[in-house]
C-alpha atoms as a PDB file:
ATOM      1  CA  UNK A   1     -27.369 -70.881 -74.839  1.00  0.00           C
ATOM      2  CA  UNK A   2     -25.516 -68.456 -76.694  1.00  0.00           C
ATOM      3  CA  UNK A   3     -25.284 -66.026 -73.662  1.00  0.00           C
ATOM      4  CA  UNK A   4     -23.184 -68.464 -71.968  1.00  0.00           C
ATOM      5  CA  UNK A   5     -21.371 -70.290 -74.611  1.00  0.00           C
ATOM      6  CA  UNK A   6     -19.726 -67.335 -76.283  1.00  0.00           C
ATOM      7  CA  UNK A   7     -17.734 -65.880 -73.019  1.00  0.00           C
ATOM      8  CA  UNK A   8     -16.952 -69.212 -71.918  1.00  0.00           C
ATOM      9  CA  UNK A   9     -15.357 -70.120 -75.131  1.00  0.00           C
ATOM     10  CA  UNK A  10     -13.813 -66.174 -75.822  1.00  0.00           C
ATOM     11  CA  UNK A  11     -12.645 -66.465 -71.902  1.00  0.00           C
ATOM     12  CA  UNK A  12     -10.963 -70.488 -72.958  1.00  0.00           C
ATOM     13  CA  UNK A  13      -9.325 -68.861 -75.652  1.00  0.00           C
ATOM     14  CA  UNK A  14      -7.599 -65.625 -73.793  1.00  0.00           C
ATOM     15  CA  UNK A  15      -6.535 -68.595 -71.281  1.00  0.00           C
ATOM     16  CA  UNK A  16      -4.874 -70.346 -74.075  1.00  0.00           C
ATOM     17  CA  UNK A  17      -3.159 -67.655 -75.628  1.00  0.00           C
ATOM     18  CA  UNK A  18      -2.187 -66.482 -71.905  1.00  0.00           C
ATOM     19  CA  UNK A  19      -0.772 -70.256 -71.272  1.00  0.00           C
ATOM     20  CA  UNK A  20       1.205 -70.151 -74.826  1.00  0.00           C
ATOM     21  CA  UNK A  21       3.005 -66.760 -73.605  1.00  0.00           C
ATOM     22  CA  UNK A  22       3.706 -68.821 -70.139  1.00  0.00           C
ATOM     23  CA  UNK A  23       5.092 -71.490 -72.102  1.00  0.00           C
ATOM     24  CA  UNK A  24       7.362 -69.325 -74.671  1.00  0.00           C
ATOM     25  CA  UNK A  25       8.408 -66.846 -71.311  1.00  0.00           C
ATOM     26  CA  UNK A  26       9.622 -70.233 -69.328  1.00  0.00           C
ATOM     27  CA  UNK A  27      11.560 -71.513 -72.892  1.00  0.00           C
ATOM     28  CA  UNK A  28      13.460 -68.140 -72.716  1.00  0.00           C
ATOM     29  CA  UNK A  29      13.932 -68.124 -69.130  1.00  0.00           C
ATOM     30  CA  UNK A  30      15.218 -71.534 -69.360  1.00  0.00           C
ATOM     31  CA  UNK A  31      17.650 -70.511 -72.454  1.00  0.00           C
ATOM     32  CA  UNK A  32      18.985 -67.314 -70.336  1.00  0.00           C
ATOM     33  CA  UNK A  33      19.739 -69.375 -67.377  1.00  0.00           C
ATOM     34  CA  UNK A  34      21.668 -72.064 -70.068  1.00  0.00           C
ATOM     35  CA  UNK A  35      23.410 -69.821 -71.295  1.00  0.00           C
ATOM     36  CA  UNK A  36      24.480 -67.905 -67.942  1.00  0.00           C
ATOM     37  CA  UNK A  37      22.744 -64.556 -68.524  1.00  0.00           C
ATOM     38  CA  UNK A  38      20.700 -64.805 -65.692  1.00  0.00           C
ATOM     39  CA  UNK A  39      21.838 -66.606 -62.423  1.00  0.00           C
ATOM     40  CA  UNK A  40      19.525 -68.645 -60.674  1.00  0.00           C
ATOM     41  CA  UNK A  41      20.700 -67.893 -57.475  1.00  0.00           C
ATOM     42  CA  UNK A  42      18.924 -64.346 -57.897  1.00  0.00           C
ATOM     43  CA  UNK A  43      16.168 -64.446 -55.524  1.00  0.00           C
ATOM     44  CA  UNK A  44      13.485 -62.871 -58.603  1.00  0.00           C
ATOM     45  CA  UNK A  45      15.003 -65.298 -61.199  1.00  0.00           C
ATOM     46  CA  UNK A  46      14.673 -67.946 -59.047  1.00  0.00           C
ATOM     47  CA  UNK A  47      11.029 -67.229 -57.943  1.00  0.00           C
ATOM     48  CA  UNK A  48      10.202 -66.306 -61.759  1.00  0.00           C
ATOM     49  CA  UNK A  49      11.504 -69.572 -62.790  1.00  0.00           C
ATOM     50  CA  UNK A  50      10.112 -71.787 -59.869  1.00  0.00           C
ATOM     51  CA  UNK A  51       6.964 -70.600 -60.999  1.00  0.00           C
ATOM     52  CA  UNK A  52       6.897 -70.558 -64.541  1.00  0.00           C
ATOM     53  CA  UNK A  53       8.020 -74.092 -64.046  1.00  0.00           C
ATOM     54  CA  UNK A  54       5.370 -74.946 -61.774  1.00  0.00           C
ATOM     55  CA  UNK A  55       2.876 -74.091 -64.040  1.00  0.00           C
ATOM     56  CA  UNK A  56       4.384 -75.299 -67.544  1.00  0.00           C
ATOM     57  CA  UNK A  57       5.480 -78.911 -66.203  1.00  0.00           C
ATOM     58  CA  UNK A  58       2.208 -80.705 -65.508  1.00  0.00           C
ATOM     59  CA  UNK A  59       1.603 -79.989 -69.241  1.00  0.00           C
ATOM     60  CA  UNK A  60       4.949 -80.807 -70.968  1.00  0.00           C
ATOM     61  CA  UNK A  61       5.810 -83.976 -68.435  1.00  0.00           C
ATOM     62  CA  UNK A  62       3.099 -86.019 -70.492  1.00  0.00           C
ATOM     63  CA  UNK A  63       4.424 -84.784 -73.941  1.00  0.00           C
ATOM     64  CA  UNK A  64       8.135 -85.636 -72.945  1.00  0.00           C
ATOM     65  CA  UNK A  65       7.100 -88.821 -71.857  1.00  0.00           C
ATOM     66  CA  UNK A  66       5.437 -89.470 -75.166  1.00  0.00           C
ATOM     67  CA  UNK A  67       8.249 -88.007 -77.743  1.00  0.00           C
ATOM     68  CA  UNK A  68      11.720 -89.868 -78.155  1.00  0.00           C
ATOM     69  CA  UNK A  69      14.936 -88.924 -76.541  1.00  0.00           C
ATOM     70  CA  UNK A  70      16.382 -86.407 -78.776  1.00  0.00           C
ATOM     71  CA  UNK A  71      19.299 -85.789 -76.800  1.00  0.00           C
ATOM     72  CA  UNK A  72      19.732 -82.396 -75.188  1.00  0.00           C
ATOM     73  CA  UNK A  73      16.387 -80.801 -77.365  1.00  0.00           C
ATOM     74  CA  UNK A  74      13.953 -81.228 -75.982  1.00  0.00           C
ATOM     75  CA  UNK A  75      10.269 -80.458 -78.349  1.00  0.00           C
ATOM     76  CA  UNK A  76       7.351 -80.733 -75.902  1.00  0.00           C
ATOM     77  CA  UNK A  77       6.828 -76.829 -75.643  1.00  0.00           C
ATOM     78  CA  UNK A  78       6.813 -76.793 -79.242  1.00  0.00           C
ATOM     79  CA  UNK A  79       4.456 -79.892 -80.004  1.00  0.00           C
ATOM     80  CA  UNK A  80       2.455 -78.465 -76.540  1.00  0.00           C
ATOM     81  CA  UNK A  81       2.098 -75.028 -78.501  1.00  0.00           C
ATOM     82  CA  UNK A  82       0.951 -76.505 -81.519  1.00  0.00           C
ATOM     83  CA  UNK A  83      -1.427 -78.731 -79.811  1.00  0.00           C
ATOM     84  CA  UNK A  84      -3.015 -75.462 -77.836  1.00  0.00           C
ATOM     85  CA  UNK A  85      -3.350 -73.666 -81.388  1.00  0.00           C
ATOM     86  CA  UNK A  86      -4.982 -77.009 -82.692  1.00  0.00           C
ATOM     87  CA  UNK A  87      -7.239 -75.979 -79.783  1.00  0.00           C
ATOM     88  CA  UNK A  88      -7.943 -72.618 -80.293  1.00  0.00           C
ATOM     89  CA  UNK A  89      -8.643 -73.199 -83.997  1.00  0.00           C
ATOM     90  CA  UNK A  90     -11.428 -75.790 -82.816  1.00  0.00           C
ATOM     91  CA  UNK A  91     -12.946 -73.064 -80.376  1.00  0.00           C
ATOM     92  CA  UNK A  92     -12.840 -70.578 -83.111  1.00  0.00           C
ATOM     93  CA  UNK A  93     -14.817 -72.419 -85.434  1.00  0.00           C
ATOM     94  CA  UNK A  94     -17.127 -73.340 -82.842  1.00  0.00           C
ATOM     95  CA  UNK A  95     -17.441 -69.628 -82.298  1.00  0.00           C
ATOM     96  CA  UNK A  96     -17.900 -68.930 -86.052  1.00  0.00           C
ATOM     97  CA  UNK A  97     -20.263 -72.409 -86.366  1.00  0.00           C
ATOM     98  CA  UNK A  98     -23.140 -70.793 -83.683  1.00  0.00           C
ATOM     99  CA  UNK A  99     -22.742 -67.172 -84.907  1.00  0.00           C
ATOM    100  CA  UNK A 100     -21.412 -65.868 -81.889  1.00  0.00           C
END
Protein backbone atom coordinates (compact mmCIF):
# COMPACT_ATOMS: atom_id res chain seq x y z
CA UNK A 1 0.00 0.00 0.00
CA UNK A 2 2.72 2.21 0.69
CA UNK A 3 4.27 1.71 -2.84
CA UNK A 4 1.38 3.39 -4.27
CA UNK A 5 0.20 5.78 -1.71
CA UNK A 6 3.40 7.74 -1.28
CA UNK A 7 3.86 8.91 -5.18
CA UNK A 8 0.32 9.45 -5.51
CA UNK A 9 0.19 11.75 -2.61
CA UNK A 10 4.10 13.38 -3.34
CA UNK A 11 2.75 13.62 -7.21
CA UNK A 12 -0.95 15.53 -5.54
CA UNK A 13 1.23 17.73 -3.80
CA UNK A 14 3.78 18.95 -6.78
CA UNK A 15 0.22 19.44 -8.60
CA UNK A 16 -0.84 21.71 -5.89
CA UNK A 17 2.07 23.72 -5.52
CA UNK A 18 2.19 23.80 -9.54
CA UNK A 19 -1.69 25.06 -9.46
CA UNK A 20 -0.77 27.80 -6.60
CA UNK A 21 2.09 29.24 -9.03
CA UNK A 22 -0.82 29.15 -11.90
CA UNK A 23 -2.96 30.97 -9.67
CA UNK A 24 -0.33 33.75 -8.34
CA UNK A 25 1.14 33.97 -12.37
CA UNK A 26 -2.70 34.73 -13.62
CA UNK A 27 -3.12 37.45 -10.37
CA UNK A 28 0.00 39.23 -11.85
CA UNK A 29 -0.94 38.86 -15.32
CA UNK A 30 -4.23 40.20 -14.50
CA UNK A 31 -2.58 43.27 -12.41
CA UNK A 32 -0.10 44.05 -15.53
CA UNK A 33 -2.89 44.12 -17.94
CA UNK A 34 -4.90 46.64 -15.14
CA UNK A 35 -2.51 48.60 -14.96
CA UNK A 36 -1.57 48.85 -18.85
CA UNK A 37 1.90 47.27 -18.80
CA UNK A 38 1.03 44.63 -20.93
CA UNK A 39 -1.61 45.01 -23.78
CA UNK A 40 -3.90 42.37 -24.37
CA UNK A 41 -4.06 42.77 -27.84
CA UNK A 42 -0.44 41.11 -27.97
CA UNK A 43 -1.00 37.89 -29.56
CA UNK A 44 1.45 35.97 -26.48
CA UNK A 45 -0.31 38.06 -23.75
CA UNK A 46 -3.40 37.27 -25.00
CA UNK A 47 -2.80 33.46 -25.41
CA UNK A 48 -0.89 33.53 -21.88
CA UNK A 49 -3.84 35.06 -20.35
CA UNK A 50 -6.66 33.05 -22.20
CA UNK A 51 -5.06 30.24 -20.75
CA UNK A 52 -4.10 30.99 -17.42
CA UNK A 53 -7.70 32.00 -17.21
CA UNK A 54 -8.97 28.91 -18.52
CA UNK A 55 -7.43 26.99 -16.06
CA UNK A 56 -7.78 29.27 -12.79
CA UNK A 57 -11.66 30.06 -13.35
CA UNK A 58 -13.40 26.74 -12.80
CA UNK A 59 -11.72 27.00 -9.35
CA UNK A 60 -12.24 30.66 -8.26
CA UNK A 61 -15.99 30.95 -10.00
CA UNK A 62 -17.30 28.80 -6.93
CA UNK A 63 -15.28 30.87 -4.31
CA UNK A 64 -16.55 34.26 -5.85
CA UNK A 65 -19.85 33.03 -5.80
CA UNK A 66 -19.54 32.18 -2.16
CA UNK A 67 -17.61 35.49 -0.75
CA UNK A 68 -19.48 38.98 -0.65
CA UNK A 69 -19.15 41.73 -3.13
CA UNK A 70 -16.22 43.63 -2.02
CA UNK A 71 -16.28 46.01 -4.69
CA UNK A 72 -13.45 46.03 -7.19
CA UNK A 73 -11.18 43.26 -4.82
CA UNK A 74 -11.82 40.58 -5.46
CA UNK A 75 -10.28 37.53 -2.61
CA UNK A 76 -11.02 34.13 -4.19
CA UNK A 77 -7.29 33.52 -5.33
CA UNK A 78 -6.33 34.33 -1.96
CA UNK A 79 -9.01 32.24 0.09
CA UNK A 80 -8.42 29.49 -3.09
CA UNK A 81 -4.58 29.56 -2.07
CA UNK A 82 -5.17 29.15 1.41
CA UNK A 83 -7.63 26.46 0.92
CA UNK A 84 -4.90 24.43 -1.43
CA UNK A 85 -2.24 24.91 1.51
CA UNK A 86 -5.05 23.65 3.97
CA UNK A 87 -4.68 20.77 1.48
CA UNK A 88 -1.27 20.17 1.23
CA UNK A 89 -0.84 20.35 5.02
CA UNK A 90 -3.51 17.39 5.21
CA UNK A 91 -1.43 15.33 2.54
CA UNK A 92 1.67 16.04 4.44
CA UNK A 93 0.60 14.66 7.54
CA UNK A 94 -0.84 11.83 5.87
CA UNK A 95 2.62 11.36 4.45
CA UNK A 96 4.28 11.77 7.90
CA UNK A 97 1.13 9.57 9.63
CA UNK A 98 2.14 6.14 7.33
CA UNK A 99 5.93 6.78 7.44
CA UNK A 100 6.34 7.37 3.97
Amino acid sequence: MDVILGPVLQLLLAVIDIYVWVVIGSIILSWLVSFNVVNTSNRLVYMIGDFLHRITEPALRPIRNLLPTMGSMDFSPVVLILGLMFVENVLIRLLVKFGI
